[in-house]
Protein backbone atom coordinates (compact mmCIF):
# COMPACT_ATOMS: atom_id res chain seq x y z
CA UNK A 1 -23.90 -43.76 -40.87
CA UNK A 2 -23.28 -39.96 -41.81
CA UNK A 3 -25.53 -37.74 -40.44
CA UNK A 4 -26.91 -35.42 -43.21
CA UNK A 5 -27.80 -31.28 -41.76
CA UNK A 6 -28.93 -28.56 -43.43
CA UNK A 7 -27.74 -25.34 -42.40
CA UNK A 8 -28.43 -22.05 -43.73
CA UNK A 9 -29.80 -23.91 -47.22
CA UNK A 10 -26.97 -25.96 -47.50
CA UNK A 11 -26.10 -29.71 -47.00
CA UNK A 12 -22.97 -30.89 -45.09
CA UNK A 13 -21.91 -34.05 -43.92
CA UNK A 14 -21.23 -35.18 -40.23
CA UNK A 15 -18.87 -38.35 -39.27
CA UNK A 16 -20.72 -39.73 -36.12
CA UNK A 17 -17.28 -41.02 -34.74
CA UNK A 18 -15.72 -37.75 -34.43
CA UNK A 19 -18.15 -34.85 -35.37
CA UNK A 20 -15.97 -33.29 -38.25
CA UNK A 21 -17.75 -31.69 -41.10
CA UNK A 22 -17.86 -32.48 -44.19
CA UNK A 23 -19.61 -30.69 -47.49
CA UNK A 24 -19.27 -34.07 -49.02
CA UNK A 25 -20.96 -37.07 -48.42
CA UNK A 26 -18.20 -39.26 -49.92
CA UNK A 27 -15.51 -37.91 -47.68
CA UNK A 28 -17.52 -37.94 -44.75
CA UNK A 29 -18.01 -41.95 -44.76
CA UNK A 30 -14.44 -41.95 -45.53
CA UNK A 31 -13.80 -40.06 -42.49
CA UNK A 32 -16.05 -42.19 -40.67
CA UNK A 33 -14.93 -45.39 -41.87
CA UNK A 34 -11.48 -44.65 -40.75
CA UNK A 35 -12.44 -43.46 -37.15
CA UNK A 36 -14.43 -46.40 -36.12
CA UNK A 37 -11.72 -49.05 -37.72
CA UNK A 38 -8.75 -46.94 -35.83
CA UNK A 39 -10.26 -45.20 -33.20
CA UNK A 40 -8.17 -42.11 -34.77
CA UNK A 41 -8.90 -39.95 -37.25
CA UNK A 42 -6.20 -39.50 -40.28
CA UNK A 43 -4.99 -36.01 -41.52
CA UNK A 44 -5.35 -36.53 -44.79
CA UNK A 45 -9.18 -36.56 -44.48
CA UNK A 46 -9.85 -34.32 -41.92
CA UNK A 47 -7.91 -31.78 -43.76
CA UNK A 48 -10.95 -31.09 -45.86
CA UNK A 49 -13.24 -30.55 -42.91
CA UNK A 50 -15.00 -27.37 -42.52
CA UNK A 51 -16.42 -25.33 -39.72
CA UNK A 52 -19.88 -24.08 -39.83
């Protein structure tokens, strides 16, 4: 499940499996769906991670 946090009065989106963030939801259980079937994580998501 994504993990939802609020930072500075804005939402973003954690994947559980590898702690990337996310500010979409959608793309964040994308991410996370991937990790937990692979045990990887795939470039093409986490190339729209951000860091807050």
């Amino acid at each position: 499940m994504v993990k939802e946090i609020n930072k500075l009065g804005k939402k973003y989106f954690v994947c559980e499996e590898c702690n990337f963030v996310y500010k979409d939801r959608k793309i964040a259980k994308k991410c996370e769906d991937y990790c937990k079937k692979h045990h990887s994580c795939n470039i093409e998501i986490t190339k729209h991670s951000i860091k807050i």
